[in-house]
Protein backbone atom coordinates (compact mmCIF):
# COMPACT_ATOMS: atom_id res chain seq x y z
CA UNK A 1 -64.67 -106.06 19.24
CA UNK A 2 -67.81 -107.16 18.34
CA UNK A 3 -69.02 -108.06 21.90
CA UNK A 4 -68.06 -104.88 22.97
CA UNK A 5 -70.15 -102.80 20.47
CA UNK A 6 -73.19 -105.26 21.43
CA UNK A 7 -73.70 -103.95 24.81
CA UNK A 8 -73.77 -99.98 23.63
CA UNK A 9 -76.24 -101.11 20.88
CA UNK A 10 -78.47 -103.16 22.95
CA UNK A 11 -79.16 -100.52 25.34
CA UNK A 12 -79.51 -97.94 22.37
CA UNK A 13 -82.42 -99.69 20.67
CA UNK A 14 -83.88 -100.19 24.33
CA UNK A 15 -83.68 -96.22 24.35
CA UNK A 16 -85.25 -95.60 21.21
CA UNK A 17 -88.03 -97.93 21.53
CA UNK A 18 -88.89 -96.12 25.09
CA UNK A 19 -88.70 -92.93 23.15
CA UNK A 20 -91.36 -94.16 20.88
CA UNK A 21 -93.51 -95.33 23.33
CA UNK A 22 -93.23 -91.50 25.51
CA UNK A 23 -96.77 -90.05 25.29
CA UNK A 24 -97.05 -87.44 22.59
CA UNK A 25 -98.36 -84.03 23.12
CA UNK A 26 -101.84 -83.16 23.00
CA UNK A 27 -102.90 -86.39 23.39
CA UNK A 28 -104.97 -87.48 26.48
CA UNK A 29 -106.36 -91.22 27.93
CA UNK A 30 -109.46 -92.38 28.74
CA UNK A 31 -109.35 -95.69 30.11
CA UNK A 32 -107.13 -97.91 28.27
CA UNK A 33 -107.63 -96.31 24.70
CA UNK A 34 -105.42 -93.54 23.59
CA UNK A 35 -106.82 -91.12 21.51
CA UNK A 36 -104.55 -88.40 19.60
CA UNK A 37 -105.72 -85.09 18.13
CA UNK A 38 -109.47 -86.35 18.36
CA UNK A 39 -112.27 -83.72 19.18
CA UNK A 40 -113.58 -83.72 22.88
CA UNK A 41 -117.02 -85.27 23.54
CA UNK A 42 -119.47 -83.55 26.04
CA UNK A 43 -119.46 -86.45 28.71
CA UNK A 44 -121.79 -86.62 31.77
CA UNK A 45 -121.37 -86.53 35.62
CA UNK A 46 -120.43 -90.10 36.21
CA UNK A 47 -118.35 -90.20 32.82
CA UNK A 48 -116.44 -87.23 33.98
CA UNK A 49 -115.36 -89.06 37.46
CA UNK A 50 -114.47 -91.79 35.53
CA UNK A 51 -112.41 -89.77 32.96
CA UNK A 52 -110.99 -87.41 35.57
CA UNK A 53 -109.89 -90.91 37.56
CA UNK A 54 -108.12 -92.53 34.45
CA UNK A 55 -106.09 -89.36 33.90
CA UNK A 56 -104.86 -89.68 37.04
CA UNK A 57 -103.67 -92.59 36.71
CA UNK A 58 -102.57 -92.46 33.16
CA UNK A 59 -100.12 -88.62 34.44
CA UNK A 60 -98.76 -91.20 37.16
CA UNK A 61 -97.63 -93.81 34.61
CA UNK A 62 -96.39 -90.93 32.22
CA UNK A 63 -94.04 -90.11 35.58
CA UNK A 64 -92.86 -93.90 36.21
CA UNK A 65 -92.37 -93.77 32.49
CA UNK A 66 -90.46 -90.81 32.41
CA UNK A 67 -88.31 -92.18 35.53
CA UNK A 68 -87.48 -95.68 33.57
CA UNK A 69 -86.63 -93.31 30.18
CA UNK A 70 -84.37 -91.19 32.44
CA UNK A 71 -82.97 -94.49 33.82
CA UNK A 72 -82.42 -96.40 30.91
CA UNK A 73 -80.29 -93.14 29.38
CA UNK A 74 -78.01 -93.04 32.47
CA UNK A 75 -77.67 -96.87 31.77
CA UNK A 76 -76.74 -96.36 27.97
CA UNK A 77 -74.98 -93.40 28.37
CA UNK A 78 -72.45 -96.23 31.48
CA UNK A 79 -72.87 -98.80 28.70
CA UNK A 80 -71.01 -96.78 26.17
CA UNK A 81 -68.74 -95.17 28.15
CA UNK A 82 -67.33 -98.52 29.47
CA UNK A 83 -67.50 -100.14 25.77
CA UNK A 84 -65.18 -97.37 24.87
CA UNK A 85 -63.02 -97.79 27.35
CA UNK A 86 -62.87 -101.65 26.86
CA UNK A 87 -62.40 -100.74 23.57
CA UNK A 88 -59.23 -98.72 24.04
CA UNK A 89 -57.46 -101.22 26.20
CA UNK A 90 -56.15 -103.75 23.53
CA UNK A 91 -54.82 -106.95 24.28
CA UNK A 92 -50.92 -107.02 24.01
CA UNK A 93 -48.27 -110.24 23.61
CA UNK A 94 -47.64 -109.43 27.54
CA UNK A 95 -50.01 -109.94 30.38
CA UNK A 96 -50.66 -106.24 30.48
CA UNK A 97 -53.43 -104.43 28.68
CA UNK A 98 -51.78 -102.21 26.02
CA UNK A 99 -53.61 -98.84 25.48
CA UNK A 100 -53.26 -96.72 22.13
CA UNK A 101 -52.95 -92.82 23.07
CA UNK A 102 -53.69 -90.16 20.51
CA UNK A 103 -57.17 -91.92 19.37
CA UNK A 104 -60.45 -89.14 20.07
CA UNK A 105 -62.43 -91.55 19.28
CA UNK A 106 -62.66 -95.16 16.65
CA UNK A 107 -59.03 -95.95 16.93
CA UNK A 108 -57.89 -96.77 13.38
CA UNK A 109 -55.35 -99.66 13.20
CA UNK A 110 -53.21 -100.85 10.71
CA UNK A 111 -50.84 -103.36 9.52
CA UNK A 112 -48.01 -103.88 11.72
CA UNK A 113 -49.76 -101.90 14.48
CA UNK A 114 -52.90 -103.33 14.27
CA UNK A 115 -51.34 -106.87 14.47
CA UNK A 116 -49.78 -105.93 17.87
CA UNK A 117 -52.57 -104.28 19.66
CA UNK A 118 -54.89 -107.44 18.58
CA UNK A 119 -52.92 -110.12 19.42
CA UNK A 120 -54.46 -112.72 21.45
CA UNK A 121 -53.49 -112.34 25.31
CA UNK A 122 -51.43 -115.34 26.46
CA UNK A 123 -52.79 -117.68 29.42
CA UNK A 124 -50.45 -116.82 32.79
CA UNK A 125 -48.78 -119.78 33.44
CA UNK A 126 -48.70 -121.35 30.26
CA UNK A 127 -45.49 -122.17 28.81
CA UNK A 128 -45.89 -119.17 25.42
CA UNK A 129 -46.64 -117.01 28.70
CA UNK A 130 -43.44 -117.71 30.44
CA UNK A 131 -40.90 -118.57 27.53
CA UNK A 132 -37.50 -116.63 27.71
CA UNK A 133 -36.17 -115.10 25.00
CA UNK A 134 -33.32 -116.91 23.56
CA UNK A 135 -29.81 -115.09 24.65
CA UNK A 136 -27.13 -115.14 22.26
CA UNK A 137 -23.21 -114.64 23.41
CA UNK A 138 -22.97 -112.27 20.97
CA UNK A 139 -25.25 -109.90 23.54
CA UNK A 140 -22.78 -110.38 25.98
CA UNK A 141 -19.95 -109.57 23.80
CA UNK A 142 -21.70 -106.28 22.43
CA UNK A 143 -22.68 -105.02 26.40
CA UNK A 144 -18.98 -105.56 27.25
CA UNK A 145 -18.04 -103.19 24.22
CA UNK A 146 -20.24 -100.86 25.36
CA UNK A 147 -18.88 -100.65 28.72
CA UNK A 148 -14.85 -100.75 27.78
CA UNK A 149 -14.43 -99.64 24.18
CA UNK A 150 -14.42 -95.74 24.41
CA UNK A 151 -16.18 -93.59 21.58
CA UNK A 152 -12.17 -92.03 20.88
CA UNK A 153 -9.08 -92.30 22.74
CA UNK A 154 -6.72 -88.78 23.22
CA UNK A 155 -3.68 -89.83 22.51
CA UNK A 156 -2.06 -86.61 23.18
CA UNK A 157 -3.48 -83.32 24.61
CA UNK A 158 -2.00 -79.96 24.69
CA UNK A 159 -1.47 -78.04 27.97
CA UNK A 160 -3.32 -75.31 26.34
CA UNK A 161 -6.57 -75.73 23.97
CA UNK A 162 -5.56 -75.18 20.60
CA UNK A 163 -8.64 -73.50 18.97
CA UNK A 164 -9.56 -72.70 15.36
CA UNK A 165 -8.82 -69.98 13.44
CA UNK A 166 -12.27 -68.79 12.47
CA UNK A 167 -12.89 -66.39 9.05
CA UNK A 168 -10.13 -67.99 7.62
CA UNK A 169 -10.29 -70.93 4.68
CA UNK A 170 -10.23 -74.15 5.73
CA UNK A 171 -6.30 -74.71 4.97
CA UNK A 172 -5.80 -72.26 7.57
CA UNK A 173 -8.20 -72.37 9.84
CA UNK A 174 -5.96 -74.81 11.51
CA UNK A 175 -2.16 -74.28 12.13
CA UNK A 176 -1.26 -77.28 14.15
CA UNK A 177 -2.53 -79.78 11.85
CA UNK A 178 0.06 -78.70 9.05
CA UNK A 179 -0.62 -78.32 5.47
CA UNK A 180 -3.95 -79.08 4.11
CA UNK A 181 -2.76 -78.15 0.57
CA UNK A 182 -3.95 -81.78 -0.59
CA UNK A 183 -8.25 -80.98 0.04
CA UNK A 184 -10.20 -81.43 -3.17
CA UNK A 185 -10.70 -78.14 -4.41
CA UNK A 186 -14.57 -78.18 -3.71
CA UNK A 187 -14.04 -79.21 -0.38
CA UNK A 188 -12.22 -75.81 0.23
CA UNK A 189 -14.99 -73.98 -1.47
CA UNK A 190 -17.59 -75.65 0.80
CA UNK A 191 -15.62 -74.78 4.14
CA UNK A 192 -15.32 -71.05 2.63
CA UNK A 193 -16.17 -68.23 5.09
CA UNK A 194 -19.26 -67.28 4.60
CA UNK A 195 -20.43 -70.74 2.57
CA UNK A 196 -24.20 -71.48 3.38
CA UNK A 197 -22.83 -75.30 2.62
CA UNK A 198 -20.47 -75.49 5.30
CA UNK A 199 -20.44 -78.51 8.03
CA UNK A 200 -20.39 -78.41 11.95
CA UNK A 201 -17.34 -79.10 13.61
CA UNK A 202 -17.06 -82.01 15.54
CA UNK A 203 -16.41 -80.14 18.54
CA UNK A 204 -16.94 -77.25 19.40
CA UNK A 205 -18.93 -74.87 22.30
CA UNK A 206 -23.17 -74.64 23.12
CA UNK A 207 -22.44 -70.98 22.41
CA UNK A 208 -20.24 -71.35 19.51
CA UNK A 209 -19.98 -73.23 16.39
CA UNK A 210 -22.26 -76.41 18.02
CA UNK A 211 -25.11 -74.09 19.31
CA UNK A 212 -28.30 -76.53 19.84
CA UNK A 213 -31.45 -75.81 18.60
CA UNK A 214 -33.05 -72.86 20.08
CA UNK A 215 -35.75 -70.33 18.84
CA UNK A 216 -39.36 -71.31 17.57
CA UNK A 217 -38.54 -72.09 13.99
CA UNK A 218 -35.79 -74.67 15.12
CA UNK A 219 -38.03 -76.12 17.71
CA UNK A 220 -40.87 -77.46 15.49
CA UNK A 221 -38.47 -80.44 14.34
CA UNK A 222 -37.12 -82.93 17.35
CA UNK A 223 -33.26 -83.06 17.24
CA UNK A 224 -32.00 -85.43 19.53
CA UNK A 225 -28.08 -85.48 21.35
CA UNK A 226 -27.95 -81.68 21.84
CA UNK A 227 -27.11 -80.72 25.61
CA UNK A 228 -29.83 -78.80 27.01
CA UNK A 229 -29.78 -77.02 30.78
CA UNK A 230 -33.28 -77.86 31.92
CA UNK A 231 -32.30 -80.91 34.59
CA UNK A 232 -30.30 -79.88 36.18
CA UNK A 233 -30.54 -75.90 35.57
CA UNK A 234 -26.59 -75.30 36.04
CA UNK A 235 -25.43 -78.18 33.78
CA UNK A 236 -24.91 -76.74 30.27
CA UNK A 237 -25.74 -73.59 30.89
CA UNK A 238 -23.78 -70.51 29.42
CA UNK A 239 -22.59 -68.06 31.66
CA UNK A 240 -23.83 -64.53 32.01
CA UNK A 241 -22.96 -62.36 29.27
CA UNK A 242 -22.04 -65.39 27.01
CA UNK A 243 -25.60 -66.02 26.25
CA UNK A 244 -26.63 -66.32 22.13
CA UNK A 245 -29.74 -64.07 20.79
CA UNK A 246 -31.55 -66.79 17.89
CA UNK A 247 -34.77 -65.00 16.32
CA UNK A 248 -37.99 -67.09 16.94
CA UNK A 249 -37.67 -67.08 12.77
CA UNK A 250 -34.28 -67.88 12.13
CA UNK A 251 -34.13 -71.34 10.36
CA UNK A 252 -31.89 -74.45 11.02
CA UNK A 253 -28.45 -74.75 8.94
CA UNK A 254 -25.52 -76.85 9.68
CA UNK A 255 -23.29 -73.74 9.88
CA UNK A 256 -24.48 -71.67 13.16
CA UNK A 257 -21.93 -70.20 14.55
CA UNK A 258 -22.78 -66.79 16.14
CA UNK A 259 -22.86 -63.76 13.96
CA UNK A 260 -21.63 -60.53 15.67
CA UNK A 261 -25.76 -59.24 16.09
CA UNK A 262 -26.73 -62.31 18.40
CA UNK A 263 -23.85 -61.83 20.92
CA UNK A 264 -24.49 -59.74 24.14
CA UNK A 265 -22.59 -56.27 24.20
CA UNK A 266 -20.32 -57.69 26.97
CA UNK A 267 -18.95 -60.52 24.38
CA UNK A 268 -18.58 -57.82 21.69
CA UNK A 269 -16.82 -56.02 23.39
CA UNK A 270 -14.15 -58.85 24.32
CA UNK A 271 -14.25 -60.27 20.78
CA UNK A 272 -13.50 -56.19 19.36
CA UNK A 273 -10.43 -56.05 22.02
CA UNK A 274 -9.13 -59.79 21.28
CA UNK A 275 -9.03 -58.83 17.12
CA UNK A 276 -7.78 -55.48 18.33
CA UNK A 277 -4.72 -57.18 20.22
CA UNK A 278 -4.06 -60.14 17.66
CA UNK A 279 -3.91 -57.05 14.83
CA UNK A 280 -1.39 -55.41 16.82
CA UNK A 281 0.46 -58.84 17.89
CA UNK A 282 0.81 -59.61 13.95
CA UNK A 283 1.79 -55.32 13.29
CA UNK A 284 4.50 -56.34 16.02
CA UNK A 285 5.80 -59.56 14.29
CA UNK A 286 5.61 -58.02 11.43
CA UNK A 287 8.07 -55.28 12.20
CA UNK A 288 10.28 -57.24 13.93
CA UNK A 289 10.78 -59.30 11.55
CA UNK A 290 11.34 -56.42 8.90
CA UNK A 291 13.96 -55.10 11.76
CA UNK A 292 15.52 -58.17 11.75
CA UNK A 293 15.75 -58.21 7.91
CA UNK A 294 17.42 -55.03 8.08
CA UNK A 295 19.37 -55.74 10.67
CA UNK A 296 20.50 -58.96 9.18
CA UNK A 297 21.68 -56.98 5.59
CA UNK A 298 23.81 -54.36 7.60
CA UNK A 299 25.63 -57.75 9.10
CA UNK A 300 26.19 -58.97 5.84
CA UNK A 301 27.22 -55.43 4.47
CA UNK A 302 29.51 -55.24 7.10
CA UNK A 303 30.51 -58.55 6.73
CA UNK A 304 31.26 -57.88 2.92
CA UNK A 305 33.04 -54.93 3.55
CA UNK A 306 35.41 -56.06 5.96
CA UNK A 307 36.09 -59.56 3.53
CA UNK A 308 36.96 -56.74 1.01
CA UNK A 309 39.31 -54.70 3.24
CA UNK A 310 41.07 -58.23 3.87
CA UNK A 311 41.60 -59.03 0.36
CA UNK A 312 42.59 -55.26 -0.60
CA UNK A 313 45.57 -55.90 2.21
């Protein structure tokens, strides 16, 4: 580091001392004595010539000096440019220069990352410069995991999704799975409707219950493994009329599952029908099964009756 700052300092001290030696104003030469501020002296004919003959030549050494000041600033001004460069490319553990982005100007290392960017370059060919690391069969073992073990395994899958009953507690938000009587009770008032503590589902839809981050406020922090539908344009995307509405403001909470507001009109209107039809579904069950109650208590009436007329005979 220290032979790189000598170069941009050499030729800075060459530029100030040709600034002190540029010829001041109101000053003038006569010969080879410079004379600053002093009073001029009547001179006569063959003084003059003389005079008039040394400025001359002392306005064409100004120039020259003037050229070699401009010079030596172009030169500085390439010196320091290149020690800054040569300063940003550190020396890595590889054989590659290793550059450190984000740095206006004075990188500031420390610790760990100073120790890296520092390090001593290794000699190609030497045997630190083409050592292996050391591979253990437990690498081997762990790649072949990767490859065969799956994440989960469905054991069995219905013929038609079964989805969750949503605005419902969490004993009932899911009728396959049985009863759920057994949940601590503050587990069932976390997974209330309408809880501001309660979790994602595991699964679930980019325009439901798993939406990914979207709107400014949600943006400013980097949340990796959300599907996004940037590359390609027409993986992940929602289709039209599905799409969610997120204020730039709205803030990030586990629980985001759409609120009626940020659905399209289109969606609404489905969602209004679909609660429309499941009311009148469970009006329908409901009578019928009254119907069947009733119908049930005549049999047994009838039933009763007729045991009555047998024992009366």
């Amino acid at each position: 580091m220290a032979r790189v700052m000598a170069c941009p300092l050499v030729c800075a001290g060459a530029l100030a001392l040709m600034c002190l030696a540029w010829r001041m104003p109101g000053s003038f030469c006569v010969g080879s004595a410079r004379v600053t501020g002093a009073p001029a002296q009547p001179l006569a004919a063959g003084e003059a010539a003389v005079s008039a003959a040394a400025r001359d030549t002392d306005r064409g050494s100004d120039t020259g000096m003037a050229d070699a000041s401009v010079l030596c600033i172009g030169v500085a001004v390439l010196a320091a440019a290149a020690g800054a460069r040569k300063r940003v490319v550190m020396r890595s553990q590889g054989q590659g220069g290793r550059f450190n982005f984000g740095q206006p100007f004075m990188p500031q290392l420390k610790k760990t990352k100073k120790r890296a960017l520092y390090r001593l370059k290794k000699n190609y060919g030497t045997n630190a410069a083409l050592a292996v690391p050391r591979r253990y069969p437990l690498y081997d073992i762990l790649e072949e995991l990767d490859e065969t073990t799956p994440v989960y395994t469905v054991v069995e899958e219905p013929e038609e999704p079964m989805l969750p009953v949503e605005g419902v507690p969490i004993t009932k938000r899911y009728p396959w799975a049985g009863g759920l009587g057994k949940l601590p009770k503050a587990k069932i008032e976390m997974e209330a409707p309408g809880a501001e503590e309660r979790l994602e589902p595991y699964f679930g839809s980019i325009v439901g219950s798993n939406l990914p981050p979207t709107g400014r406020r949600q943006r400013y922090v980097y949340r990796q493994g959300w599907p996004n539908y940037n590359h390609p344009p027409w993986v992940n995307k929602p289709l039209i009329g599905q799409e969610v509405r997120v204020p730039g403001d709205m803030p990030w909470s586990k629980d985001r599952t759409p609120k009626m507001w940020q659905l399209k009109k289109t969606r609404q209107r489905e969602i209004i029908a679909e609660k429309i039809a499941q009311k009148r579904a469970r009006q329908a069950e409901r009578k019928a099964a009254r119907l069947a109650r009733k119908a049930a208590k005549l049999e047994r009436k009838k039933a009763a009756a007729a045991e009555a007329e047998a024992k009366a005979e």
